[in-house]
PDB file of N, CA and C in Angstrom:
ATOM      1  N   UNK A   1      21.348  -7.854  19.448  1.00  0.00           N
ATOM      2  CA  UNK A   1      22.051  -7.066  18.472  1.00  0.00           C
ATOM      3  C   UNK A   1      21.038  -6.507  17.472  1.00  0.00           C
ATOM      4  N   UNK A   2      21.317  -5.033  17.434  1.00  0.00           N
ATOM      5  CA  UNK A   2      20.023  -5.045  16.677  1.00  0.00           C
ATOM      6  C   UNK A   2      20.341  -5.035  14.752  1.00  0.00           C
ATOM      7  N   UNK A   3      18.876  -5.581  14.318  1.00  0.00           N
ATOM      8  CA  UNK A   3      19.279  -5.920  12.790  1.00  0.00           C
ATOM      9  C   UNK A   3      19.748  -4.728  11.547  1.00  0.00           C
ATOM     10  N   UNK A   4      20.683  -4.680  11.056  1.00  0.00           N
ATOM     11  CA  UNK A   4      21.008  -4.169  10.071  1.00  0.00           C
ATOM     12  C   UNK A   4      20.191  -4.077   8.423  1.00  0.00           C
ATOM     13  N   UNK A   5      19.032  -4.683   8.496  1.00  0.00           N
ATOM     14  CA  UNK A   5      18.221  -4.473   7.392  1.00  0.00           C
ATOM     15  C   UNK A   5      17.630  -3.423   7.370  1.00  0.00           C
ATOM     16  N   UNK A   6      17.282  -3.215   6.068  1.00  0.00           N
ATOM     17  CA  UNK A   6      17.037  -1.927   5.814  1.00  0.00           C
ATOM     18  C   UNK A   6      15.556  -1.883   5.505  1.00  0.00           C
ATOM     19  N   UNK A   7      14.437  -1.570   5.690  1.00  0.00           N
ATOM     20  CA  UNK A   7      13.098  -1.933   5.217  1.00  0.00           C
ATOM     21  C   UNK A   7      12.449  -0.838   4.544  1.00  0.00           C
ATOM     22  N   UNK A   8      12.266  -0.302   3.780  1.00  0.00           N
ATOM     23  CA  UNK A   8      11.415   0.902   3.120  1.00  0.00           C
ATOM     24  C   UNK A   8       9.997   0.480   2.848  1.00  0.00           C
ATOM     25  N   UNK A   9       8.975   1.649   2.657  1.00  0.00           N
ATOM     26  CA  UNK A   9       8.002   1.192   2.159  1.00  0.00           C
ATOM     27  C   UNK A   9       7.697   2.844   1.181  1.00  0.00           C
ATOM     28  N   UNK A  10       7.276   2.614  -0.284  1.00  0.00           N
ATOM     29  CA  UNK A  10       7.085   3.534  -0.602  1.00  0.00           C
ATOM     30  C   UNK A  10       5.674   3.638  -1.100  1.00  0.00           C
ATOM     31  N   UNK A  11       5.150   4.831  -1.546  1.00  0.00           N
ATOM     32  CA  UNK A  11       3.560   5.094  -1.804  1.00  0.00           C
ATOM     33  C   UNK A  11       4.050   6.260  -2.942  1.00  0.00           C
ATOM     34  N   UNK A  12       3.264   5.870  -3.638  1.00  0.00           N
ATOM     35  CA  UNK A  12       2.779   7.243  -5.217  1.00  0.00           C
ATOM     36  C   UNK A  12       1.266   7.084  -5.362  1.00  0.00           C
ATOM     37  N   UNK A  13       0.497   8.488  -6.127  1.00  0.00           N
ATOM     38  CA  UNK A  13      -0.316   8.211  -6.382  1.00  0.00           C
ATOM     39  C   UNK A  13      -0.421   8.711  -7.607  1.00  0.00           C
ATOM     40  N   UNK A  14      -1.528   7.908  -8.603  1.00  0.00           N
ATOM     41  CA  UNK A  14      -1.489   8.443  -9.890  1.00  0.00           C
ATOM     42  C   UNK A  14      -2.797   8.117 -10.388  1.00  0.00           C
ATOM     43  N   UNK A  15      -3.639   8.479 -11.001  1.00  0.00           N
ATOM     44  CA  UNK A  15      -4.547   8.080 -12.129  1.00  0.00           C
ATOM     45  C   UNK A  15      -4.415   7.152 -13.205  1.00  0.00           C
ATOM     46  N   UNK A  16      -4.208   6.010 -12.957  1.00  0.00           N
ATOM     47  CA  UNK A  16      -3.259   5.007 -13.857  1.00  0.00           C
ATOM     48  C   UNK A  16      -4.911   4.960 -15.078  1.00  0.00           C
ATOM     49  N   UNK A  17      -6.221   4.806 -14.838  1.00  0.00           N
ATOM     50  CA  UNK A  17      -7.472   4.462 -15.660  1.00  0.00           C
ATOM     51  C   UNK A  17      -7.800   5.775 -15.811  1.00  0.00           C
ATOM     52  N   UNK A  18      -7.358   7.160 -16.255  1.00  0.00           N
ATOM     53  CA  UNK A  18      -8.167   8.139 -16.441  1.00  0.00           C
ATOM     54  C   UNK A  18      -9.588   8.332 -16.066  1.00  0.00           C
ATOM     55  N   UNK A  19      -9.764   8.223 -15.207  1.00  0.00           N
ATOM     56  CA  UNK A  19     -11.325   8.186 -14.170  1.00  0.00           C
ATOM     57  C   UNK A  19     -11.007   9.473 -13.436  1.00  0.00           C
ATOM     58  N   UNK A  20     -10.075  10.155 -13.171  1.00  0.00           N
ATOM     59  CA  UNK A  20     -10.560  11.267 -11.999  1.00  0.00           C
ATOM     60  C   UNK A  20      -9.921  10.737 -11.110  1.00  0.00           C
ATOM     61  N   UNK A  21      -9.658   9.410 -10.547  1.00  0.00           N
ATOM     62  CA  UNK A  21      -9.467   9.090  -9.249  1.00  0.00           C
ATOM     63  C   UNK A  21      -8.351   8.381  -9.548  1.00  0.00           C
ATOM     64  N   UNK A  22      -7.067   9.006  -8.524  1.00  0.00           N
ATOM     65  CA  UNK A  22      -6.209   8.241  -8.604  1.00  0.00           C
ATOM     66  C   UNK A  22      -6.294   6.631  -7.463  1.00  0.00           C
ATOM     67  N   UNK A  23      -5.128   5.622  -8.486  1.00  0.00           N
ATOM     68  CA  UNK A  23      -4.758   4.376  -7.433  1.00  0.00           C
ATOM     69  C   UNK A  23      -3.193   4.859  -6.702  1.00  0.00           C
ATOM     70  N   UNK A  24      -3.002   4.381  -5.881  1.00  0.00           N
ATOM     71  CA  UNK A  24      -1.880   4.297  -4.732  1.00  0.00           C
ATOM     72  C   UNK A  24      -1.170   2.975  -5.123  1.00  0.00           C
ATOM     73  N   UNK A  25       0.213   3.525  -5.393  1.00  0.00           N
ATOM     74  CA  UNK A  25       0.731   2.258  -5.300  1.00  0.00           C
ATOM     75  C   UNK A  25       1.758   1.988  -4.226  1.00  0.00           C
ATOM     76  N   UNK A  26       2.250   0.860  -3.727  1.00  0.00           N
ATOM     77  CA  UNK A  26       3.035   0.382  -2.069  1.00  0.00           C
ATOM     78  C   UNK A  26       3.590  -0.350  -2.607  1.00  0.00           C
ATOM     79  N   UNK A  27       5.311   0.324  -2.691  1.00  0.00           N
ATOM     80  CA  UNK A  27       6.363  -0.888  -3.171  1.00  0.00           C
ATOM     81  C   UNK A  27       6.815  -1.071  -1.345  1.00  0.00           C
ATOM     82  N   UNK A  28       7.178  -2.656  -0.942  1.00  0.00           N
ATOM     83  CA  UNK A  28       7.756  -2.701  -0.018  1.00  0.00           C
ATOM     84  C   UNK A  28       9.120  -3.098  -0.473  1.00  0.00           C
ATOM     85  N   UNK A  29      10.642  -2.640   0.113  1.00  0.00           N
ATOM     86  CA  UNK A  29      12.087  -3.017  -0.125  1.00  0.00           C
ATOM     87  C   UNK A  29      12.744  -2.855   0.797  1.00  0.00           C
ATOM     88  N   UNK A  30      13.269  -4.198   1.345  1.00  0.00           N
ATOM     89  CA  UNK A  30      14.666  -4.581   2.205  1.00  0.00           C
ATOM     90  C   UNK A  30      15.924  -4.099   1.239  1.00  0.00           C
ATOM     91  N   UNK A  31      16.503  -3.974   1.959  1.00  0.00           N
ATOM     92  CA  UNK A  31      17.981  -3.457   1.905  1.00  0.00           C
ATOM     93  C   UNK A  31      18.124  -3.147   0.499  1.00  0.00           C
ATOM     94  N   UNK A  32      17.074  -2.174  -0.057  1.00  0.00           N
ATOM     95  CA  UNK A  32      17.145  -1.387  -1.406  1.00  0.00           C
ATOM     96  C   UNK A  32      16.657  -2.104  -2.506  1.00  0.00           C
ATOM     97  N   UNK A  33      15.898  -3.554  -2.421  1.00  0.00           N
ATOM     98  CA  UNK A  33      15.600  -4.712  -3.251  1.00  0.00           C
ATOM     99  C   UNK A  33      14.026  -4.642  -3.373  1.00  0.00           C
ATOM    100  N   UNK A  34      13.470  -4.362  -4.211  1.00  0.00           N
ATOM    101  CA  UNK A  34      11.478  -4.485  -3.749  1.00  0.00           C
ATOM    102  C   UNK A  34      11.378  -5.925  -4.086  1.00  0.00           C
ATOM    103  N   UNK A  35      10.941  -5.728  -2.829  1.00  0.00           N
ATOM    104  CA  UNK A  35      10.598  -7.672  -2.304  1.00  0.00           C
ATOM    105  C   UNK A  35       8.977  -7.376  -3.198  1.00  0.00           C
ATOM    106  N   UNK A  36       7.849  -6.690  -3.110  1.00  0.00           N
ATOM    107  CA  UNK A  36       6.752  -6.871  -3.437  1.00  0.00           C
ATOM    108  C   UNK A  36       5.627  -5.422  -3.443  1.00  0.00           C
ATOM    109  N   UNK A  37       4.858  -5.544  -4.455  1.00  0.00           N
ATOM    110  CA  UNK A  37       4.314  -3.957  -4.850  1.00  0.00           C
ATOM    111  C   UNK A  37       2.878  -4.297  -5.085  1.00  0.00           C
ATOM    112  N   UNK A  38       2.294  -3.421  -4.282  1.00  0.00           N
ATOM    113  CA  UNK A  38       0.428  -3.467  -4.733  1.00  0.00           C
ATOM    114  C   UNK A  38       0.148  -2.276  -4.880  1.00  0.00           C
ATOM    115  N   UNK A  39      -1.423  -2.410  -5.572  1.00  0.00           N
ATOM    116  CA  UNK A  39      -1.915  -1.012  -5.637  1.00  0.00           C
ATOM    117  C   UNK A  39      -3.468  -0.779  -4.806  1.00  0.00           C
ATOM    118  N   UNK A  40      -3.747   0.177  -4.212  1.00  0.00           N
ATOM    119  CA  UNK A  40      -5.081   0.146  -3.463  1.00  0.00           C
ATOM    120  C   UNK A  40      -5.826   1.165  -4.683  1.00  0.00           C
ATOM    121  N   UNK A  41      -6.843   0.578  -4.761  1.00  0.00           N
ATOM    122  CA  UNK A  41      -8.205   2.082  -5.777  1.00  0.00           C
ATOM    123  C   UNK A  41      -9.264   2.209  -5.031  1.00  0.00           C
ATOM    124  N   UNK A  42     -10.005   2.874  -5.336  1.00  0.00           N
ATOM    125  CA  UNK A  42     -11.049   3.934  -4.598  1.00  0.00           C
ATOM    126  C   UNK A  42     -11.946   3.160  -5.486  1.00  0.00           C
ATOM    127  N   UNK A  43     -12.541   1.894  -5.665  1.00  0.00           N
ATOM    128  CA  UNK A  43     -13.239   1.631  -6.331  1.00  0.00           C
ATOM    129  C   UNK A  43     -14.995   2.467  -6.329  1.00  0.00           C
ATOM    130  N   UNK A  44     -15.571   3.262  -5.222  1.00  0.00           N
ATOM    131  CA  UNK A  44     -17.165   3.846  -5.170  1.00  0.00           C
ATOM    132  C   UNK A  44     -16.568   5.286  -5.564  1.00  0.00           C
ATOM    133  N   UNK A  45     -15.448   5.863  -5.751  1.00  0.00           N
ATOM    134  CA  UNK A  45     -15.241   6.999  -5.858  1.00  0.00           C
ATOM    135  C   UNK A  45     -15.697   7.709  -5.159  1.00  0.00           C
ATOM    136  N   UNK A  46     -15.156   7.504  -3.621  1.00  0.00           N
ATOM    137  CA  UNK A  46     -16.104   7.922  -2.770  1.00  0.00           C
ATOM    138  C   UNK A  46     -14.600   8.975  -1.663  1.00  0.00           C
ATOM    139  N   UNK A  47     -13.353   8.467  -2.075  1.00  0.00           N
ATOM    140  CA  UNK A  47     -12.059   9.036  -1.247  1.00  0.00           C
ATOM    141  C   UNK A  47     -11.723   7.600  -0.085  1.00  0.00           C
ATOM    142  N   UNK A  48     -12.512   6.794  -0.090  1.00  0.00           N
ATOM    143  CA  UNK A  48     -12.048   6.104   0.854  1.00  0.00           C
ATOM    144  C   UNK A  48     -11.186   4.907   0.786  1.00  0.00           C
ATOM    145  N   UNK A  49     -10.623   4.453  -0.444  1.00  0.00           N
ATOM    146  CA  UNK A  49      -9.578   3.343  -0.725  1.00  0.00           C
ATOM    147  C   UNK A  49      -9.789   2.235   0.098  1.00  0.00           C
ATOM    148  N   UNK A  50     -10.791   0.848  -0.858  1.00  0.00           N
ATOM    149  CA  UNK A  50     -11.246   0.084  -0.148  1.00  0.00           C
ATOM    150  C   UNK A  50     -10.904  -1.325  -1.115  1.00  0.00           C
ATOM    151  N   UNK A  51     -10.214  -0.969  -1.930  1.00  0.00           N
ATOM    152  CA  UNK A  51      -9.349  -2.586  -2.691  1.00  0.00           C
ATOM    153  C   UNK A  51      -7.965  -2.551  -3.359  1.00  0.00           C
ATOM    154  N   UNK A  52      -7.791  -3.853  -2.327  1.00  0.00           N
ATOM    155  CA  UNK A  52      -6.016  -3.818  -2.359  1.00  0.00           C
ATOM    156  C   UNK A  52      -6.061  -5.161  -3.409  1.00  0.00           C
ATOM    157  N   UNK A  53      -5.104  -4.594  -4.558  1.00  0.00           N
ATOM    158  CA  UNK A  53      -4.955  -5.544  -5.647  1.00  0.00           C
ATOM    159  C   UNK A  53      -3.281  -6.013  -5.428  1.00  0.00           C
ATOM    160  N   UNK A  54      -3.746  -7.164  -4.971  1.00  0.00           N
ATOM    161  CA  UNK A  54      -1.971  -7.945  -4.815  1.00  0.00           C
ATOM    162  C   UNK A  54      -2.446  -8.559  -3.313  1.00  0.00           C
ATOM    163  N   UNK A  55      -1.493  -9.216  -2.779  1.00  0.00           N
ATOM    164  CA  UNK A  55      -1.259 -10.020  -1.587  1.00  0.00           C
ATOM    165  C   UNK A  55       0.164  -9.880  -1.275  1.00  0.00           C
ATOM    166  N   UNK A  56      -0.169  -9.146   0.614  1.00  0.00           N
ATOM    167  CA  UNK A  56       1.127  -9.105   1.443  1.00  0.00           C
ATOM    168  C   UNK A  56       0.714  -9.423   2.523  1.00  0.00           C
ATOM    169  N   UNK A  57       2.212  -9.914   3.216  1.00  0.00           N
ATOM    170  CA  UNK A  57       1.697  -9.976   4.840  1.00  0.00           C
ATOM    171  C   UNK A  57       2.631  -9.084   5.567  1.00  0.00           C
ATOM    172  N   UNK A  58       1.639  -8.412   6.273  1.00  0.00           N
ATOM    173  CA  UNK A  58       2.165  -7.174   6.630  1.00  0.00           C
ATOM    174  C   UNK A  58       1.653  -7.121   8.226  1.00  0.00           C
ATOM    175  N   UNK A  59       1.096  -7.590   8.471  1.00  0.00           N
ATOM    176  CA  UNK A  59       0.472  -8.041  10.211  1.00  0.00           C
ATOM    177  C   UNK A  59       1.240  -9.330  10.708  1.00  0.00           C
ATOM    178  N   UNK A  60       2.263  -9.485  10.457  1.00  0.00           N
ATOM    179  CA  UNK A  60       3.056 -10.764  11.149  1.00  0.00           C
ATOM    180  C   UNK A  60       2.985 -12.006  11.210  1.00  0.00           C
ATOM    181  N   UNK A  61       1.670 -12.335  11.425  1.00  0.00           N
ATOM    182  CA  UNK A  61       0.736 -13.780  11.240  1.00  0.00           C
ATOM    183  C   UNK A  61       0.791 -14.141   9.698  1.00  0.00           C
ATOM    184  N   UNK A  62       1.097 -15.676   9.878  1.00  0.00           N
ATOM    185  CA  UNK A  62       1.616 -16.008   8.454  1.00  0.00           C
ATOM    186  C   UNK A  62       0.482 -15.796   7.626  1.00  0.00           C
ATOM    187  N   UNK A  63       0.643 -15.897   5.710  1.00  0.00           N
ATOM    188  CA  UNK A  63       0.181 -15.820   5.247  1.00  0.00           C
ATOM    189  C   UNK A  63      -0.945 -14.808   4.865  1.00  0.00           C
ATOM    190  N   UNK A  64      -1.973 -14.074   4.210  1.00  0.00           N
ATOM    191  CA  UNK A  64      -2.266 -13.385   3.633  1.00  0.00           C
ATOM    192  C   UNK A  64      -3.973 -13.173   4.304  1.00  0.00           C
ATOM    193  N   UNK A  65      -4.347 -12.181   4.875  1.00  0.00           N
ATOM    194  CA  UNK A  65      -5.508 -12.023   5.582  1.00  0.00           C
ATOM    195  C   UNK A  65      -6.526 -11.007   5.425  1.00  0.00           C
ATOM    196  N   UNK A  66      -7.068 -10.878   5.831  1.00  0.00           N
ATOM    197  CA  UNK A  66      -8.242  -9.392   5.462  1.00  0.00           C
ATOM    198  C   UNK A  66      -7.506  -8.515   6.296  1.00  0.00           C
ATOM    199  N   UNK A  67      -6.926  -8.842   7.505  1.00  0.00           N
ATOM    200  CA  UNK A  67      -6.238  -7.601   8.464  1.00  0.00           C
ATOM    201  C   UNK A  67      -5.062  -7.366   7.740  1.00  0.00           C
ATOM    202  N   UNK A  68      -4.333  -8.148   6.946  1.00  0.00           N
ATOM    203  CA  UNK A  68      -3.430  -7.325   5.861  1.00  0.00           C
ATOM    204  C   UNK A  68      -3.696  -6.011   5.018  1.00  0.00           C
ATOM    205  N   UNK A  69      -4.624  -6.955   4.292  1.00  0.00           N
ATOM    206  CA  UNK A  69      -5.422  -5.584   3.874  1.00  0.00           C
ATOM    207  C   UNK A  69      -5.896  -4.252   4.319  1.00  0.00           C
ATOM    208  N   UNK A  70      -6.745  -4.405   5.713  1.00  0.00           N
ATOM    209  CA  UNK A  70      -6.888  -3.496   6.356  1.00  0.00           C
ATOM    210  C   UNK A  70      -5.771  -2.547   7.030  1.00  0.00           C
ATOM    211  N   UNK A  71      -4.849  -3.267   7.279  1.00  0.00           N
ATOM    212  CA  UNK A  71      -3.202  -2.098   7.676  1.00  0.00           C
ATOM    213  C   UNK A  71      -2.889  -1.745   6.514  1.00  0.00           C
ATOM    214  N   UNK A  72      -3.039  -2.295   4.997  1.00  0.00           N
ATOM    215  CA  UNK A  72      -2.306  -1.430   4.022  1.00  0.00           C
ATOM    216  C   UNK A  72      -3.247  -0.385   3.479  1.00  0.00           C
ATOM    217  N   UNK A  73      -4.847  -0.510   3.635  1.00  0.00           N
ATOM    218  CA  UNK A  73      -5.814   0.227   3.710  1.00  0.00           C
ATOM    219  C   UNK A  73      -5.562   1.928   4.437  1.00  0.00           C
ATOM    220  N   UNK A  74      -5.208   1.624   5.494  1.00  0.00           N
ATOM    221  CA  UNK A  74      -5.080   2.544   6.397  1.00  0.00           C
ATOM    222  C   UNK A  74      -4.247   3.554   6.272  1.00  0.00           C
ATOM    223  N   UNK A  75      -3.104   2.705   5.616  1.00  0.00           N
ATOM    224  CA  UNK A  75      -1.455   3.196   5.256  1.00  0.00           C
ATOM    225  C   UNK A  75      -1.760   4.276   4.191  1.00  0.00           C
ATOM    226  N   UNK A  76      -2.686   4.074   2.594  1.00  0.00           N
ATOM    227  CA  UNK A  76      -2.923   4.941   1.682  1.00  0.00           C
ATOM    228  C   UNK A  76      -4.266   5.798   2.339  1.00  0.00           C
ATOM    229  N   UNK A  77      -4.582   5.577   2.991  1.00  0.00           N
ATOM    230  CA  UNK A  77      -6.057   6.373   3.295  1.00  0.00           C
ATOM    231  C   UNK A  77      -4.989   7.437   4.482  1.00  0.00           C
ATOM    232  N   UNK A  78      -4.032   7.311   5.085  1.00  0.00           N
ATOM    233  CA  UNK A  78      -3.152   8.737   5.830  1.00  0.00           C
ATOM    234  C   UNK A  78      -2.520   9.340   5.201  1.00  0.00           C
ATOM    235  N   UNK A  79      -1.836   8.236   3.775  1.00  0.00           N
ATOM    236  CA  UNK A  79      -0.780   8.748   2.927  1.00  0.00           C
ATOM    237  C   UNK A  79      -1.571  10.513   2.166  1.00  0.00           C
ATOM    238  N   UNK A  80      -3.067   9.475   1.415  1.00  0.00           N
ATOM    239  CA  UNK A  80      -3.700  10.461   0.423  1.00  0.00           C
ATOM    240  C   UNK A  80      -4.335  11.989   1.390  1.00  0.00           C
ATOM    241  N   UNK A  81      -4.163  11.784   2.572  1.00  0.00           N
ATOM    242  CA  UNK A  81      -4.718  12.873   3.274  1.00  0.00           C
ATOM    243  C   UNK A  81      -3.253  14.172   3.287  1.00  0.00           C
ATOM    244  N   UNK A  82      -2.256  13.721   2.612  1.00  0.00           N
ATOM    245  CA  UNK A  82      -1.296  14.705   2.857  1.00  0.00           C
ATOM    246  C   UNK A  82      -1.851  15.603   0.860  1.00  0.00           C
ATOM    247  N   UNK A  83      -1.334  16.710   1.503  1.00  0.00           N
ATOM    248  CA  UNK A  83      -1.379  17.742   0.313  1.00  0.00           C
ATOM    249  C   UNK A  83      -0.056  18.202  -0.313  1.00  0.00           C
ATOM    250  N   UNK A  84       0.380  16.932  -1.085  1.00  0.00           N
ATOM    251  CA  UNK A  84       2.241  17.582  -1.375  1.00  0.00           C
ATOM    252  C   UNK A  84       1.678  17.958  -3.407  1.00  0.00           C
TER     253      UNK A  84
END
């Protein structure tokens, strides 16, 4: 039967430190509730978004990993390539 939850994941980006460079932020929310929210920054100012501030597990395997990181890495580094 398949599940009736609802899973969103959302992304903004903003200049939260007036530096020039915006951070990305990733709220994740089941059935309209944000279970949990991080932000990735461009810490070398280089475009490539390489630190995720917060802990999720987002690769299936329990608990909190560098390959977490690296899928939510990936997620703002396709997001910031759009031009809206």
């Amino acid at each position: 039967m398949p599940s009736k939850t609802k899973t969103e994941i959302r992304l903004s980006a903003q200049d939260f430190t007036g530096d020039g460079t915006p951070e990305v932020v990733v709220e994740f929310y089941k059935n309209g509730e944000m279970e949990y929210a991080l932000s990735v920054s461009d810490t070398n100012k280089d475009g490539k978004f390489d630190t995720v501030s917060g802990e999720v597990d987002v690769d299936g395997k329990p608990g909190h990993q560098k390959r977490d990181d690296a899928v939510v890495i990936a997620l703002v580094r396709a997001f910031m390539k759009f031009k809206l």
